[in-house]
PDB file of N, CA and C in Angstrom:
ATOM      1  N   UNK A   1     100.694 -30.095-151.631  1.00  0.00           N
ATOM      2  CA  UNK A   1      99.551 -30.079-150.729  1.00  0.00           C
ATOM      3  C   UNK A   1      98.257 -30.113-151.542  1.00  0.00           C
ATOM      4  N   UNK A   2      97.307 -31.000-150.870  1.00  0.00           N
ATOM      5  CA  UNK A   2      96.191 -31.247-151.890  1.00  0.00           C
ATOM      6  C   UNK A   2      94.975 -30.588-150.829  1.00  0.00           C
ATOM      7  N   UNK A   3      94.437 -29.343-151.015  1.00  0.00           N
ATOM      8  CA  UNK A   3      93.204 -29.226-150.143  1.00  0.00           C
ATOM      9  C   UNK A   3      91.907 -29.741-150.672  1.00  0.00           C
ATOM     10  N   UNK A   4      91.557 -29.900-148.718  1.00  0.00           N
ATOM     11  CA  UNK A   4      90.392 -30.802-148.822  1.00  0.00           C
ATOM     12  C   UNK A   4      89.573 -29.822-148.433  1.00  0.00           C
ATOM     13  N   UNK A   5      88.061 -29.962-149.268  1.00  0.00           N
ATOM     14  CA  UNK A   5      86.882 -29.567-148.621  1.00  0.00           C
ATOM     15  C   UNK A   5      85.997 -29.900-147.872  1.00  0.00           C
ATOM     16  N   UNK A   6      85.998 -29.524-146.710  1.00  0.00           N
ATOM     17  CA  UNK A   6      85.075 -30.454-145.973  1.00  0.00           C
ATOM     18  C   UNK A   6      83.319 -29.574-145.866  1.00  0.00           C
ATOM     19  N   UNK A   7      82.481 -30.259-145.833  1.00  0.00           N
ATOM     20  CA  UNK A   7      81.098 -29.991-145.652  1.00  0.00           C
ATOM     21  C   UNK A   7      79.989 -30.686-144.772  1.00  0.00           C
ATOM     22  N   UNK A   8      79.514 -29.602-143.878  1.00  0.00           N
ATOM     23  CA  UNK A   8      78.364 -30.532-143.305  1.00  0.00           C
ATOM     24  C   UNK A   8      78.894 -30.291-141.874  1.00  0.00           C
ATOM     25  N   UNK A   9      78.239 -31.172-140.745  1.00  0.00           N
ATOM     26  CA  UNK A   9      78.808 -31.052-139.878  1.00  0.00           C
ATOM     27  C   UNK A   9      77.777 -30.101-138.482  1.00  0.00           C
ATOM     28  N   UNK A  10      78.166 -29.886-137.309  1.00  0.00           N
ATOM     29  CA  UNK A  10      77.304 -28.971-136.515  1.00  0.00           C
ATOM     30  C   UNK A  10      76.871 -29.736-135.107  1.00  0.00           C
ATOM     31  N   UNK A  11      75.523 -28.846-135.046  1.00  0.00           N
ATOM     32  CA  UNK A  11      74.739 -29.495-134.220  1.00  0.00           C
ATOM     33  C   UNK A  11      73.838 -30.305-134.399  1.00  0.00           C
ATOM     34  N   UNK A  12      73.497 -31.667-133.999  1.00  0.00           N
ATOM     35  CA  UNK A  12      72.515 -32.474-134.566  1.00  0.00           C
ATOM     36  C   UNK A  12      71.976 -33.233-133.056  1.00  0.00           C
ATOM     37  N   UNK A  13      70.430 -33.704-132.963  1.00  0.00           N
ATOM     38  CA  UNK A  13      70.046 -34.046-132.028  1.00  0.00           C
ATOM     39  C   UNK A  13      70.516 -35.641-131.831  1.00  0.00           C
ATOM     40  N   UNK A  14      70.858 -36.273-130.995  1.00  0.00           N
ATOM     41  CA  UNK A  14      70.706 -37.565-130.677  1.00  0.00           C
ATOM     42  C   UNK A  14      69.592 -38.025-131.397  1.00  0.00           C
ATOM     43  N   UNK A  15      69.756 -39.417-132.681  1.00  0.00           N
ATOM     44  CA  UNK A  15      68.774 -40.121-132.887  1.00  0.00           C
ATOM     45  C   UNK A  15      68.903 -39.926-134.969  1.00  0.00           C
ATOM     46  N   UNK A  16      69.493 -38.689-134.172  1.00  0.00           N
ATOM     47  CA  UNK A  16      69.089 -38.054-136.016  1.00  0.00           C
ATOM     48  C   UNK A  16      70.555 -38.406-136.397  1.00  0.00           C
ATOM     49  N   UNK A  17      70.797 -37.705-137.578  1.00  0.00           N
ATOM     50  CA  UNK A  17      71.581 -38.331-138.726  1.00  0.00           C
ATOM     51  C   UNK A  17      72.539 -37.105-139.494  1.00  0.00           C
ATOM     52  N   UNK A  18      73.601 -37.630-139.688  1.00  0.00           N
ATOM     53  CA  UNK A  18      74.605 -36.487-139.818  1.00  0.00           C
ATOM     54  C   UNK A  18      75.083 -37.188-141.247  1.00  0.00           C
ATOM     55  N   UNK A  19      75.714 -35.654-142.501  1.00  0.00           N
ATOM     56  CA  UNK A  19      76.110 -35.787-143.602  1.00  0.00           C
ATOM     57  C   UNK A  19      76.978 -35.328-143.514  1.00  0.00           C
ATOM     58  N   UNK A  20      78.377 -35.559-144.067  1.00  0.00           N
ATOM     59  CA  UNK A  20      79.545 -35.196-144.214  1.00  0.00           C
ATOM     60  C   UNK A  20      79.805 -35.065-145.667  1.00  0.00           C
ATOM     61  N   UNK A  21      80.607 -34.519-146.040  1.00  0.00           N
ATOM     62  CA  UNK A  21      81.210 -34.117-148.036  1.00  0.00           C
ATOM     63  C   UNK A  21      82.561 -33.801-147.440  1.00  0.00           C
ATOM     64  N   UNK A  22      83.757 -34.092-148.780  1.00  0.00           N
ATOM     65  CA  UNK A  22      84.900 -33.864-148.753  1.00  0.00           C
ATOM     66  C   UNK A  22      85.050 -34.363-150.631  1.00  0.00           C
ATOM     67  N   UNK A  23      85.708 -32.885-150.271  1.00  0.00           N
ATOM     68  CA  UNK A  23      86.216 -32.775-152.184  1.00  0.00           C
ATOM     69  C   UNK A  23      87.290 -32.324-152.404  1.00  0.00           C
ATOM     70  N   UNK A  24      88.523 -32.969-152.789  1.00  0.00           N
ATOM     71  CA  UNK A  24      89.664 -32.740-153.011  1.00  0.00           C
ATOM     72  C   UNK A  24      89.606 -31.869-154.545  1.00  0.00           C
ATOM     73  N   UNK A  25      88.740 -30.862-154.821  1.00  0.00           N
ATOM     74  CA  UNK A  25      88.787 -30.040-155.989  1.00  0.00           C
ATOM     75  C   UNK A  25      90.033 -29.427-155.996  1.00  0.00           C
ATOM     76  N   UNK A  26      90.267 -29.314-157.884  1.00  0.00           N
ATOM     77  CA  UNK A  26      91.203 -28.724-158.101  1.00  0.00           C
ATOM     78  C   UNK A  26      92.326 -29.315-157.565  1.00  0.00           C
ATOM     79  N   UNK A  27      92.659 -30.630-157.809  1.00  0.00           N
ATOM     80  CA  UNK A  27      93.549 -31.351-157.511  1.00  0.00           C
ATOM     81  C   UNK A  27      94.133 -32.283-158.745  1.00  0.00           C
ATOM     82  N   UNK A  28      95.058 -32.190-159.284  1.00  0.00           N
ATOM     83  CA  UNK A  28      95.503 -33.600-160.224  1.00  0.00           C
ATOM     84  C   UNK A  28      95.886 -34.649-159.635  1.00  0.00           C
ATOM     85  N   UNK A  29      95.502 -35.069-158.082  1.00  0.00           N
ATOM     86  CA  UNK A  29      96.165 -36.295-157.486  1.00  0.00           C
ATOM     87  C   UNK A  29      95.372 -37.350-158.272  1.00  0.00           C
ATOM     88  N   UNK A  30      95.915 -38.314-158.423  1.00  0.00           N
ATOM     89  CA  UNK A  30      95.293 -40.149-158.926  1.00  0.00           C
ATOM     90  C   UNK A  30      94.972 -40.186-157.803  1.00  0.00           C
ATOM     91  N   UNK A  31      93.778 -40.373-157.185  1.00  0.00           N
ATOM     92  CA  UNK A  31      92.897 -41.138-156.098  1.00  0.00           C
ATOM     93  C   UNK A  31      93.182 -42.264-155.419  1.00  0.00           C
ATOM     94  N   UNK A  32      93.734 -43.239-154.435  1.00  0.00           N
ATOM     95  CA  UNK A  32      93.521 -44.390-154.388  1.00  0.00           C
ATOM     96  C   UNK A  32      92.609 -44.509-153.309  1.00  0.00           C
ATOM     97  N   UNK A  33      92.412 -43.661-152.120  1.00  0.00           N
ATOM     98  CA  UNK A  33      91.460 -43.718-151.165  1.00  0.00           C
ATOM     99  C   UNK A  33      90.803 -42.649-151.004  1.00  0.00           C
ATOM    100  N   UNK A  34      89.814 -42.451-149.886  1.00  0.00           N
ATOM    101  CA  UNK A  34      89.547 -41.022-149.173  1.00  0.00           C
ATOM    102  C   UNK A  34      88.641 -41.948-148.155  1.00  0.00           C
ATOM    103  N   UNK A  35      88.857 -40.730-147.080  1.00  0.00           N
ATOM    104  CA  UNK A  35      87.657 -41.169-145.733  1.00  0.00           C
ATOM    105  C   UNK A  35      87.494 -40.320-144.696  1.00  0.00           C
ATOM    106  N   UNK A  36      87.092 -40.801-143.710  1.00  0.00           N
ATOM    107  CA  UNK A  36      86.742 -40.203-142.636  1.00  0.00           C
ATOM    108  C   UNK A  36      87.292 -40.375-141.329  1.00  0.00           C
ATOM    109  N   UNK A  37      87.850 -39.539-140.361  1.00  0.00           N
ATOM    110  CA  UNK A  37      88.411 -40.125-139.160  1.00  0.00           C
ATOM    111  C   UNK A  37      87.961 -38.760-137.928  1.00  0.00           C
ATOM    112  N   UNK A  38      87.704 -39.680-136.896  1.00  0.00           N
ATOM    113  CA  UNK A  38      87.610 -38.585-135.752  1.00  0.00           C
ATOM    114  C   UNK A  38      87.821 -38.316-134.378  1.00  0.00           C
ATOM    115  N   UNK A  39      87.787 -37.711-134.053  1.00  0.00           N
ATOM    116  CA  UNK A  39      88.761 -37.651-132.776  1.00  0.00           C
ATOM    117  C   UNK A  39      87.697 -36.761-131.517  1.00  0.00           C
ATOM    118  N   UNK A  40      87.914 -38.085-130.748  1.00  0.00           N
ATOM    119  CA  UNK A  40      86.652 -37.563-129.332  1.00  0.00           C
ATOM    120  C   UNK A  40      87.556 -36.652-128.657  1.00  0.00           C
ATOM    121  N   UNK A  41      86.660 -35.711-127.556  1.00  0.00           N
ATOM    122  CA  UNK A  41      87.469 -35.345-126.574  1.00  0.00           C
ATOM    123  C   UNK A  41      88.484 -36.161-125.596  1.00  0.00           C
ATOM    124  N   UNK A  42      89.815 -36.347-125.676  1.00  0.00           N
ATOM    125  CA  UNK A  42      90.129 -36.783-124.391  1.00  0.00           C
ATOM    126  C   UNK A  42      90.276 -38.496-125.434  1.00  0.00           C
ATOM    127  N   UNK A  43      90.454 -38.899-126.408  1.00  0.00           N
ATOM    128  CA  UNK A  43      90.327 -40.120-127.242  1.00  0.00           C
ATOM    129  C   UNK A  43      91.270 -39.409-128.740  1.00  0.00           C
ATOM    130  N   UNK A  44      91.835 -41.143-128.838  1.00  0.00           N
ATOM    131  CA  UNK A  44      92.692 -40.905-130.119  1.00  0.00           C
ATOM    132  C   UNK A  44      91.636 -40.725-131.165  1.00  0.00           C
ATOM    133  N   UNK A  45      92.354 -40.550-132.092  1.00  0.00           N
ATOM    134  CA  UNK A  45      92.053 -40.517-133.563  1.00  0.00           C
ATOM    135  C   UNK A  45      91.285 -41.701-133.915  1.00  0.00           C
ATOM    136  N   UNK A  46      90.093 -41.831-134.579  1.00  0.00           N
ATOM    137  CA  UNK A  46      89.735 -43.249-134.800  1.00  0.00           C
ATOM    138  C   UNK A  46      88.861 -43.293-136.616  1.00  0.00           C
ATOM    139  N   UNK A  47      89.441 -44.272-136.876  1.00  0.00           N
ATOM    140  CA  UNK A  47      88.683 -44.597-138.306  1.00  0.00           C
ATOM    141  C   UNK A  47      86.839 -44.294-138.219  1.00  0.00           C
ATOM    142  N   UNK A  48      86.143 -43.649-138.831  1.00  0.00           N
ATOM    143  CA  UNK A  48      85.201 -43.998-139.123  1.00  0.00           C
ATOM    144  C   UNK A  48      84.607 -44.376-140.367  1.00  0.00           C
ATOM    145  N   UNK A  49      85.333 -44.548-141.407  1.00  0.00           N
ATOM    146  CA  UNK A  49      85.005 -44.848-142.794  1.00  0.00           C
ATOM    147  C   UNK A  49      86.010 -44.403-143.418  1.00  0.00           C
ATOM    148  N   UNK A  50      86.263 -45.618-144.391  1.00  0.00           N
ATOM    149  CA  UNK A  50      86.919 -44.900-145.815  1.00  0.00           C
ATOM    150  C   UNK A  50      86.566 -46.198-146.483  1.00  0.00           C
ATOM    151  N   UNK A  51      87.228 -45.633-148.092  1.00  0.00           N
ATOM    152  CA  UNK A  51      86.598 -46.256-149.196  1.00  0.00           C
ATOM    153  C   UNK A  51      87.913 -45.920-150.386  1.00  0.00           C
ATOM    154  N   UNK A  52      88.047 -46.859-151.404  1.00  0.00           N
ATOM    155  CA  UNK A  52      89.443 -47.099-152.240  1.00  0.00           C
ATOM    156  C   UNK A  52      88.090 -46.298-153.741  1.00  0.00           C
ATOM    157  N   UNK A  53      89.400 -46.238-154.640  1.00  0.00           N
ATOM    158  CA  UNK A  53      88.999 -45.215-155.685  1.00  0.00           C
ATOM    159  C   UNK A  53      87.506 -46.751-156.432  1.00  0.00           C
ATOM    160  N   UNK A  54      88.023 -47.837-156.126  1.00  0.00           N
ATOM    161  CA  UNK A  54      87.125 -48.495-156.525  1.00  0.00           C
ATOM    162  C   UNK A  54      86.054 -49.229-155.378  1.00  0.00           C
ATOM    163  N   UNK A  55      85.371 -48.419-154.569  1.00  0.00           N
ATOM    164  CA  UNK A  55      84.676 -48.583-153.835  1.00  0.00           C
ATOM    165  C   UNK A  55      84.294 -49.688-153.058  1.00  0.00           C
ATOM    166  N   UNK A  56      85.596 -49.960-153.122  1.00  0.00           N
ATOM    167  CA  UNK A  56      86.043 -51.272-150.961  1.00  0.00           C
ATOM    168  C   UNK A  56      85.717 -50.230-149.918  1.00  0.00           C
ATOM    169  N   UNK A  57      84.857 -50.578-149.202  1.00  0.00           N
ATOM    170  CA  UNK A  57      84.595 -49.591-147.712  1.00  0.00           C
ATOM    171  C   UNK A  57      85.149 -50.198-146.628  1.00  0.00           C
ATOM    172  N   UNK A  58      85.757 -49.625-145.730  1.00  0.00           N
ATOM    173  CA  UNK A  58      85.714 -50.324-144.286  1.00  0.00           C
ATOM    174  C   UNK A  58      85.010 -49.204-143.647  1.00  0.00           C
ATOM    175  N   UNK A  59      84.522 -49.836-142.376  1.00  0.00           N
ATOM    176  CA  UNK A  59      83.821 -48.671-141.615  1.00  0.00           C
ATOM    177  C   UNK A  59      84.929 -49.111-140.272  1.00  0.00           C
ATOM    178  N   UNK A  60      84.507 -48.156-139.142  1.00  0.00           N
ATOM    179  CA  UNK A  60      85.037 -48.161-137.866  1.00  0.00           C
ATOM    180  C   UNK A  60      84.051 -48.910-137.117  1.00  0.00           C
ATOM    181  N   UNK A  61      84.130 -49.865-135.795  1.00  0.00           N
ATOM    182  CA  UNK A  61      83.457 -50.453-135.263  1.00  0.00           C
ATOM    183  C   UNK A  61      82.258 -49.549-134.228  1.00  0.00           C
ATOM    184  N   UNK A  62      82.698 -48.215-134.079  1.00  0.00           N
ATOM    185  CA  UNK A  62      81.621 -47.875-133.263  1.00  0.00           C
ATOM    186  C   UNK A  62      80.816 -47.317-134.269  1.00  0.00           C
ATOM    187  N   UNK A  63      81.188 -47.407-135.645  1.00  0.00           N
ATOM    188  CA  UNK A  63      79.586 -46.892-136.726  1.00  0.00           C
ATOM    189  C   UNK A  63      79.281 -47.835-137.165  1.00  0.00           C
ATOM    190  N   UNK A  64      79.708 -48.969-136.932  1.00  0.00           N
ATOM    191  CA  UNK A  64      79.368 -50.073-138.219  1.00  0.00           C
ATOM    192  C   UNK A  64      77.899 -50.256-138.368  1.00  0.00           C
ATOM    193  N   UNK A  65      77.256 -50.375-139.241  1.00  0.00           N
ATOM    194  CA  UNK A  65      75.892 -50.737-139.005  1.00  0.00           C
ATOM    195  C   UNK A  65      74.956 -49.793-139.134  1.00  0.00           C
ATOM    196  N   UNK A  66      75.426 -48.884-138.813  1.00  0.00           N
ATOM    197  CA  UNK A  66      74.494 -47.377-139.317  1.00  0.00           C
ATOM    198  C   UNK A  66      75.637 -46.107-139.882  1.00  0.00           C
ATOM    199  N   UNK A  67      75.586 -46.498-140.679  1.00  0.00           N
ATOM    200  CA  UNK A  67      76.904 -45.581-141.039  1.00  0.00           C
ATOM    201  C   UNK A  67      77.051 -46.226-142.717  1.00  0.00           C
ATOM    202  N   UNK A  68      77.331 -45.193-144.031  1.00  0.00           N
ATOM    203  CA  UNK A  68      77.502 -45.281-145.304  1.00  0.00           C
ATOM    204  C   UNK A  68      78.503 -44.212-145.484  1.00  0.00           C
ATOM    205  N   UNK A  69      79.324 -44.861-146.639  1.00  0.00           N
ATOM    206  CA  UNK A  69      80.216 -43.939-147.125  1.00  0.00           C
ATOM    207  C   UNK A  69      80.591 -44.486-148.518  1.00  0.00           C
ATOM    208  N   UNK A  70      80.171 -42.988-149.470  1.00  0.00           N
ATOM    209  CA  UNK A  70      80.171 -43.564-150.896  1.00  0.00           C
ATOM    210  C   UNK A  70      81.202 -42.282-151.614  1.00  0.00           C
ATOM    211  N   UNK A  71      82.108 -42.903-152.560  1.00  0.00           N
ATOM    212  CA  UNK A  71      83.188 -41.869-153.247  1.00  0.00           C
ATOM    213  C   UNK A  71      82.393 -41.840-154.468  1.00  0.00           C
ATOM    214  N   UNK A  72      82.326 -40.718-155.225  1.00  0.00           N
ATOM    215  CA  UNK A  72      82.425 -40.048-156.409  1.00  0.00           C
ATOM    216  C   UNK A  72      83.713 -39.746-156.902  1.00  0.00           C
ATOM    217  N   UNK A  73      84.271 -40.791-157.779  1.00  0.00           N
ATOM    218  CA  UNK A  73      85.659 -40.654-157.661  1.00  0.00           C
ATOM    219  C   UNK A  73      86.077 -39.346-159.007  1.00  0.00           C
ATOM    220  N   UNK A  74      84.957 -38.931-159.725  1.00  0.00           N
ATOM    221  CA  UNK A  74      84.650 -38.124-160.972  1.00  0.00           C
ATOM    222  C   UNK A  74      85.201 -36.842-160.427  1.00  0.00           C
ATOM    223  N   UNK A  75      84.024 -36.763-158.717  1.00  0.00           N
ATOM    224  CA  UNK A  75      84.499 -35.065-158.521  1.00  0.00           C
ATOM    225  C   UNK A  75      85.407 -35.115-157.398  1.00  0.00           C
ATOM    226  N   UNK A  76      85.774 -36.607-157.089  1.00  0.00           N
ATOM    227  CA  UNK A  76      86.898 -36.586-156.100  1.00  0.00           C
ATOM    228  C   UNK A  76      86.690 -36.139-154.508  1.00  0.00           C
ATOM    229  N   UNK A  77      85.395 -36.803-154.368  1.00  0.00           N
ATOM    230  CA  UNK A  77      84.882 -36.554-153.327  1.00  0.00           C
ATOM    231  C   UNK A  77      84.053 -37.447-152.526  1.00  0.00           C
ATOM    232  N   UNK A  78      83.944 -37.564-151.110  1.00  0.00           N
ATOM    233  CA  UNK A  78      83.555 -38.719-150.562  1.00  0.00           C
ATOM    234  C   UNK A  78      82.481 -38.260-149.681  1.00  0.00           C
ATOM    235  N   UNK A  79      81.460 -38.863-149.475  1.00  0.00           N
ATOM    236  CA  UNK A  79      80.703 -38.635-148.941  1.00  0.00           C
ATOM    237  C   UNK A  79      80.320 -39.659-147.590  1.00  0.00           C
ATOM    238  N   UNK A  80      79.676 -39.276-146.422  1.00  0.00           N
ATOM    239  CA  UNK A  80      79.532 -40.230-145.570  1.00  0.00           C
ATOM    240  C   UNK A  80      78.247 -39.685-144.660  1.00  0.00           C
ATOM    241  N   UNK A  81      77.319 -40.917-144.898  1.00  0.00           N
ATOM    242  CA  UNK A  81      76.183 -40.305-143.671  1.00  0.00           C
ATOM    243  C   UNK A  81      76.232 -41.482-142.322  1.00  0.00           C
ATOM    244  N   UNK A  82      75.905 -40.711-141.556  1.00  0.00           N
ATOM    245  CA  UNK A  82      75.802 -41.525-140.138  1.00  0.00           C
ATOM    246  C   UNK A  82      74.346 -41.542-139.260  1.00  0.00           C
ATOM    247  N   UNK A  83      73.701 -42.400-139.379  1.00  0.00           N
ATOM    248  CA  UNK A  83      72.502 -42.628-138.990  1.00  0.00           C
ATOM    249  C   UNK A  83      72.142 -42.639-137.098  1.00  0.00           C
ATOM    250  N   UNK A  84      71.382 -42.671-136.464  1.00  0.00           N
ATOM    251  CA  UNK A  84      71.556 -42.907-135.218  1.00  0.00           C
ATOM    252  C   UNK A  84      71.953 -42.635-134.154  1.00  0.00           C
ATOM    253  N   UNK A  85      72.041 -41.131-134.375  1.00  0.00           N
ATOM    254  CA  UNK A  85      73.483 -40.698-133.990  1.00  0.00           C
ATOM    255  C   UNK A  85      73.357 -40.433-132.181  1.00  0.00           C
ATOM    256  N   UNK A  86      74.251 -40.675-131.718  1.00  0.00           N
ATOM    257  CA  UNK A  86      74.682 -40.798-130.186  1.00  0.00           C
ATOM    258  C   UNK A  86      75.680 -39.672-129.607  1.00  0.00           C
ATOM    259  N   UNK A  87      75.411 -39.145-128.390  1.00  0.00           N
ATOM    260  CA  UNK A  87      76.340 -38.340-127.811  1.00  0.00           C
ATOM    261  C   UNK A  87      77.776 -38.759-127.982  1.00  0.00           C
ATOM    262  N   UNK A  88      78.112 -39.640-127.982  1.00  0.00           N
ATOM    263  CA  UNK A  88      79.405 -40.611-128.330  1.00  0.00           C
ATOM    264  C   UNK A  88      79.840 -40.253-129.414  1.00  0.00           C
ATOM    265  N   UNK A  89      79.225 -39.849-130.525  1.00  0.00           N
ATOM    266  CA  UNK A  89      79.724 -39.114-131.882  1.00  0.00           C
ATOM    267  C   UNK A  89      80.122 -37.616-132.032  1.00  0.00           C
ATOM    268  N   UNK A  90      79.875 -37.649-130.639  1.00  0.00           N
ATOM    269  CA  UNK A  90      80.813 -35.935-130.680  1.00  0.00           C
ATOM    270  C   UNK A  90      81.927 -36.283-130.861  1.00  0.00           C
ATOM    271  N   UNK A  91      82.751 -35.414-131.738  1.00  0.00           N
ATOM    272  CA  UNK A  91      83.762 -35.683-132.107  1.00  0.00           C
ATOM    273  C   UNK A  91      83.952 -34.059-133.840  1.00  0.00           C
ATOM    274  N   UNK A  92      85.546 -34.499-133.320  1.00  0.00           N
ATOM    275  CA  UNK A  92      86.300 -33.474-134.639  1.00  0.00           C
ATOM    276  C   UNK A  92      86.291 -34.571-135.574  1.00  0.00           C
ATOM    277  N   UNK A  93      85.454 -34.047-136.662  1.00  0.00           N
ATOM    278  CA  UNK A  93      85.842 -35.655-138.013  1.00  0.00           C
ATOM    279  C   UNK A  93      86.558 -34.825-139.009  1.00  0.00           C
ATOM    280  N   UNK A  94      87.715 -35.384-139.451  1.00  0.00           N
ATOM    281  CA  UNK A  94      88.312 -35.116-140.106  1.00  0.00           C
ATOM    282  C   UNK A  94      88.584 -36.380-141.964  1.00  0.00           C
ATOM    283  N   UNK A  95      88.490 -35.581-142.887  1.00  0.00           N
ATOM    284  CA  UNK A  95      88.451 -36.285-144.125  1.00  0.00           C
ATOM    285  C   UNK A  95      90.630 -36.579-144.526  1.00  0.00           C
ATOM    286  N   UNK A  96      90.053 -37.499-144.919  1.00  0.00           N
ATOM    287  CA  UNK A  96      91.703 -38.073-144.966  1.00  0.00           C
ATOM    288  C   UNK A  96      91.357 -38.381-146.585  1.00  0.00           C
ATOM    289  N   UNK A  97      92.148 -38.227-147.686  1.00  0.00           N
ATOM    290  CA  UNK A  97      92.374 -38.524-148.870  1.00  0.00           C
ATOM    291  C   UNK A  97      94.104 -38.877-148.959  1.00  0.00           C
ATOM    292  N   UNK A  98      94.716 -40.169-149.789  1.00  0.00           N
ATOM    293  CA  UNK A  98      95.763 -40.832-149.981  1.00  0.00           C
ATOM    294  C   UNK A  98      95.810 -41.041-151.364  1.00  0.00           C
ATOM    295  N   UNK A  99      96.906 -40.869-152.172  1.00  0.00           N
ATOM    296  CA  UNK A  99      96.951 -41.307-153.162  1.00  0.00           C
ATOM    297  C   UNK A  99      97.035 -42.655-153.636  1.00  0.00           C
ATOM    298  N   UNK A 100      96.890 -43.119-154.801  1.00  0.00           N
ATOM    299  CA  UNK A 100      96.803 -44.193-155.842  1.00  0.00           C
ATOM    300  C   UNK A 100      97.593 -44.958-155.179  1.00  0.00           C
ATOM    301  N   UNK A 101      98.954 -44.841-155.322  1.00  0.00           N
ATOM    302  CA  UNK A 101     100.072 -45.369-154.652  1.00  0.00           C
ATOM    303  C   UNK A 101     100.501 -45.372-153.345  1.00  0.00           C
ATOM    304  N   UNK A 102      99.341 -44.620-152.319  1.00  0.00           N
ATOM    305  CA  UNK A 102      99.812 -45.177-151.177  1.00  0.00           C
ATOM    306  C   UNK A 102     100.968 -44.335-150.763  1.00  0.00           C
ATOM    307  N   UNK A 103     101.496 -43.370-151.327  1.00  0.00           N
ATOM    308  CA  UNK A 103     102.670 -42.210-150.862  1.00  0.00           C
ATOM    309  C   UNK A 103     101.995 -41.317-150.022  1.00  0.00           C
ATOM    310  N   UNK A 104     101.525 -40.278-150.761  1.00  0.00           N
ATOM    311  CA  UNK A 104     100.785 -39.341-150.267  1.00  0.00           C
ATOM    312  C   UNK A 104      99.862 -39.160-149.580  1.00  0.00           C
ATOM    313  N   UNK A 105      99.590 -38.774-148.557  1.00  0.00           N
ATOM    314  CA  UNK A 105      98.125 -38.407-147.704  1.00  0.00           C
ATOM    315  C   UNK A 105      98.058 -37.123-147.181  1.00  0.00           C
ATOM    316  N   UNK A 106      96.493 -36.762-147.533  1.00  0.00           N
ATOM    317  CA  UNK A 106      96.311 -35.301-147.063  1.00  0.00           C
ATOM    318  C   UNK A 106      94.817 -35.445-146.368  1.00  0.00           C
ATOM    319  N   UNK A 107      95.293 -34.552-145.263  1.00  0.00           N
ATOM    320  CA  UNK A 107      94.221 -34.043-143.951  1.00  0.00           C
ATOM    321  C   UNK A 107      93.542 -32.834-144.530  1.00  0.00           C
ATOM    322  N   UNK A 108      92.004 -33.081-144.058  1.00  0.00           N
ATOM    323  CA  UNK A 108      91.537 -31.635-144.174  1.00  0.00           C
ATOM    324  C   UNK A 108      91.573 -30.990-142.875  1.00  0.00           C
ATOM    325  N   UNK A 109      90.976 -29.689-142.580  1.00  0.00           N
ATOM    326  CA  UNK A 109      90.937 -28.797-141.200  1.00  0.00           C
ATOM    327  C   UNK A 109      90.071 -29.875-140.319  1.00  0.00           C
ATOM    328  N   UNK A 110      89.403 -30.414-140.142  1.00  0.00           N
ATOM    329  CA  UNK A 110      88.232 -30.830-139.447  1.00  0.00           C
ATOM    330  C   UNK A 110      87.385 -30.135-139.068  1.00  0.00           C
ATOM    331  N   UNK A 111      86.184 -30.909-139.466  1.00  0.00           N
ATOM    332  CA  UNK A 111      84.803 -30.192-138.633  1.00  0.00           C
ATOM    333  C   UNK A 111      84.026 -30.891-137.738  1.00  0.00           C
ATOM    334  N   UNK A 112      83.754 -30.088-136.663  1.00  0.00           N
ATOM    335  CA  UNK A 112      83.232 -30.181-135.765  1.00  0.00           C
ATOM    336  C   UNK A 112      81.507 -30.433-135.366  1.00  0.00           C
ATOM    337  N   UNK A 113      81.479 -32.008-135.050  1.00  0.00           N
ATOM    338  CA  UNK A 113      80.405 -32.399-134.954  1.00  0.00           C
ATOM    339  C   UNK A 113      79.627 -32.623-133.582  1.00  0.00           C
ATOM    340  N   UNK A 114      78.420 -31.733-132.824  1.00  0.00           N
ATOM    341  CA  UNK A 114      78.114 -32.056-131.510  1.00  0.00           C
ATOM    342  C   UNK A 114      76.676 -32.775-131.341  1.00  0.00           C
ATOM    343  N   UNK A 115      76.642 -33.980-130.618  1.00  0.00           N
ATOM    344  CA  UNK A 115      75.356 -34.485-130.851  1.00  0.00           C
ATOM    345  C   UNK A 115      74.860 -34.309-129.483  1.00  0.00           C
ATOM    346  N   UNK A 116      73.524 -33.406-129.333  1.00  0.00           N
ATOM    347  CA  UNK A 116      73.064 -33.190-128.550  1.00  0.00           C
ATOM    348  C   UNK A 116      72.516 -34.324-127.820  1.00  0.00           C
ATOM    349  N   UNK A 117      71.905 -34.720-126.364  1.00  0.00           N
ATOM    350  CA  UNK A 117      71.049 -35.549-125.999  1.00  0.00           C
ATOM    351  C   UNK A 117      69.852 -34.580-125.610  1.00  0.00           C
TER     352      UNK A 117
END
């Protein structure tokens, strides 16, 4: 089991802009991905970003466009800001990290993001 740290997160107004951190410290995993995924009330699980140890991003279609996500693959940690933000981004985001090879994947707890209107 590889724990994840997650950071950031809360209450944020509609319009404004949310930071996320996730640091797989204290881990010897080889890296091949890490990202972001989240889950609305009452809605599956959905991609909102991830990024490979050599920094290929995909984003999810309801952030595309205002939405960054950059790995520090040194401290093993990914970062993601979301610009613009909409009641629609309420949601549990949860950081997903996978190893090198594509075997392994580990969930963090999720944190809980509410965007006010």
């Amino acid at each position: 089991q590889v724990p994840l740290v997650e950071s950031g997160g809360g209450l944020v107004q509609a319009g404004g802009s949310l930071r996320l951190s996730c640091a797989a410290s204290g881990s010897d995993l080889n890296i091949g991905s890490m990202g972001w995924y989240r889950r609305a009330p009452g809605k599956q699980r959905e991609l909102v970003a991830s990024i490979t140890s050599d920094g290929i991003a995909a984003y999810g279609d309801t952030v595309k466009g205002r939405s960054t996500v950059y790995i520090d693959i040194s401290r093993k940690t990914v970062y993601l800001a979301i610009d613009t933000l909409e009641p629609e981004d309420t949601a549990v985001y949860y950081c997903k990290c996978k190893d090198f090879y594509g075997i392994w994947e580990f969930w963090g707890q999720g944190t809980q993001v509410t965007v006010s209107s």
